[in-house]
Protein backbone atom coordinates (compact mmCIF):
# COMPACT_ATOMS: atom_id res chain seq x y z
CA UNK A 1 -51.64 36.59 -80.17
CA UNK A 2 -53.06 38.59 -77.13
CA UNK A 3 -51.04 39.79 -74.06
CA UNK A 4 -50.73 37.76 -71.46
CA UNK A 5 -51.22 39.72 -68.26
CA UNK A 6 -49.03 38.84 -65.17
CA UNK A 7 -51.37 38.40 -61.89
CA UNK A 8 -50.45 39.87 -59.17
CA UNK A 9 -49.25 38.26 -56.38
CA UNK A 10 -50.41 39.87 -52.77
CA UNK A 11 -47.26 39.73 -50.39
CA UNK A 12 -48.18 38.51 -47.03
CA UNK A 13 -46.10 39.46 -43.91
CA UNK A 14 -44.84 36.46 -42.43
CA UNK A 15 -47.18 36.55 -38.88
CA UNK A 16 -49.80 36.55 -41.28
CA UNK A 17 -48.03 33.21 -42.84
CA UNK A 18 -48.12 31.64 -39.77
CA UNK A 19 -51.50 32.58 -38.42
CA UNK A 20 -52.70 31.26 -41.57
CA UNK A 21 -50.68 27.88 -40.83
CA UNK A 22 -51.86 27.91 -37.51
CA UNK A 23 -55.60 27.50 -38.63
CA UNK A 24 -54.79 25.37 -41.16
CA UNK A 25 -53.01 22.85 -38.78
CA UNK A 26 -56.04 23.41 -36.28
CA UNK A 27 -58.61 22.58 -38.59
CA UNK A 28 -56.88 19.40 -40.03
CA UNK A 29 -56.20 18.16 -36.21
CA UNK A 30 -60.13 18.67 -35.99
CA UNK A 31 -60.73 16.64 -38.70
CA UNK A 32 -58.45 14.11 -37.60
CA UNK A 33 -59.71 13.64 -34.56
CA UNK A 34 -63.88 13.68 -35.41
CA UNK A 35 -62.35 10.91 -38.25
CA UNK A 36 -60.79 8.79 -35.38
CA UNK A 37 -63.97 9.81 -33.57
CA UNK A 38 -66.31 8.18 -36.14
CA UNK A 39 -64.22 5.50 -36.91
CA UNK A 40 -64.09 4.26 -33.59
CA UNK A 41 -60.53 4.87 -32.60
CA UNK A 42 -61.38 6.99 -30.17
CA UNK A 43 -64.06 6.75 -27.32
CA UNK A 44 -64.92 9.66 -25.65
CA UNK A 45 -66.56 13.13 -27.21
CA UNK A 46 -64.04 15.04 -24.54
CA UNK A 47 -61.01 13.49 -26.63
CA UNK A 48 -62.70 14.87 -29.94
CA UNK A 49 -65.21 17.71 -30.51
CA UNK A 50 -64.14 20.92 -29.27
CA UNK A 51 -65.98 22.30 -26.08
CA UNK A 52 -67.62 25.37 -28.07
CA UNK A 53 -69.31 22.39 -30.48
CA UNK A 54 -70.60 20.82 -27.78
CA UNK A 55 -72.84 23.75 -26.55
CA UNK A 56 -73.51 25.56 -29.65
CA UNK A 57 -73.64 22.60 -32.25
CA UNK A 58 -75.28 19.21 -31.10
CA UNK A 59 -74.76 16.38 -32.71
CA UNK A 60 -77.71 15.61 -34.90
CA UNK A 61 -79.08 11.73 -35.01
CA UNK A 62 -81.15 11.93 -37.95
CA UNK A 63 -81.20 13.70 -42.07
CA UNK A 64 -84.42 14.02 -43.55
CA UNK A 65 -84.15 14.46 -47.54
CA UNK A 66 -86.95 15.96 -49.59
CA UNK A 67 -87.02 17.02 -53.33
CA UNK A 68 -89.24 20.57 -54.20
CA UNK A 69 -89.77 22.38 -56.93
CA UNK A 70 -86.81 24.35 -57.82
CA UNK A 71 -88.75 27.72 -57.66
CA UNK A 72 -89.96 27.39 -54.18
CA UNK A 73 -86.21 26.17 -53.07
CA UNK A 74 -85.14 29.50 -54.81
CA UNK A 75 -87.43 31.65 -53.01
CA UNK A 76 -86.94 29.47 -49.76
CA UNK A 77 -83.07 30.33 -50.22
CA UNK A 78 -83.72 34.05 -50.58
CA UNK A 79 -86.18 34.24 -47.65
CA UNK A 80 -83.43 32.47 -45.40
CA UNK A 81 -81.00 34.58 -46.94
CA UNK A 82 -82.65 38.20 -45.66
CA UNK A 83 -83.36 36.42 -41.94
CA UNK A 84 -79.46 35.43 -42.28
CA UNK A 85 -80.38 31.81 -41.54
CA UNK A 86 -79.21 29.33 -43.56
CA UNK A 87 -81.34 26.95 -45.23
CA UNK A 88 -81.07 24.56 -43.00
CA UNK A 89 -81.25 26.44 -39.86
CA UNK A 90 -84.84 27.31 -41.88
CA UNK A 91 -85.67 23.60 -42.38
CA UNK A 92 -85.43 23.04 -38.75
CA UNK A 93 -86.94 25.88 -37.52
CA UNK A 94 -89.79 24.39 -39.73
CA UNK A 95 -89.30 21.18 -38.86
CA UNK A 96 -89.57 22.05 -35.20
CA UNK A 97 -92.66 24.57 -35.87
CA UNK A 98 -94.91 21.72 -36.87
CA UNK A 99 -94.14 19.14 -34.36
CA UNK A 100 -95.12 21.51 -31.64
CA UNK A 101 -98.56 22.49 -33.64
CA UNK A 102 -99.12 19.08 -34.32
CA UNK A 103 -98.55 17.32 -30.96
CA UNK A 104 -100.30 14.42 -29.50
């Protein structure tokens, strides 16, 4: 039989405990409240998204879904990856790109 090696267990102090509570309790109140948001229970975005979503995250109305070759997503992924963009912040930027060359 082969030794079984204890893991080691990282001791946090017990401010760290609670900070770590803290956000936990924070982010489930979020979700709570975009939940009762979306469901209805609640009517107005003041009672539910956070004031720093509201300016730096708008809510988006529409998903667009497309399937590519899985070498070009790679390579997309790695490109968006060096600019520090995710790829969606890279699909939109795209997105965006062409509907201002392509105007009517």
């Amino acid at each position: 039989m082969g030794d079984i090696g204890k893991k080691k267990v990282e001791r946090k102090s017990l401010a760290e405990r609670e900070a770590d509570r803290a956000t936990r309790r924070q982010e489930i109140q979020n979700d709570n409240e975009t939940i009762a948001y979306l469901s209805g229970q609640k009517r107005t975005e003041e009672e539910t998204i956070a004031p720093y979503q509201k300016s730096k995250n708008p809510l988006r109305e529409k998903v667009i879904s497309a399937r590519v070759n899985g070498e070009i997503y790679e390579r997309f992924k790695i490109v968006c990856a060096s600019k520090n963009m995710s790829t969606n912040a890279g699909l939109n930027m795209l997105i965006a790109e062409y509907v201002r060359q392509n105007e009517i």
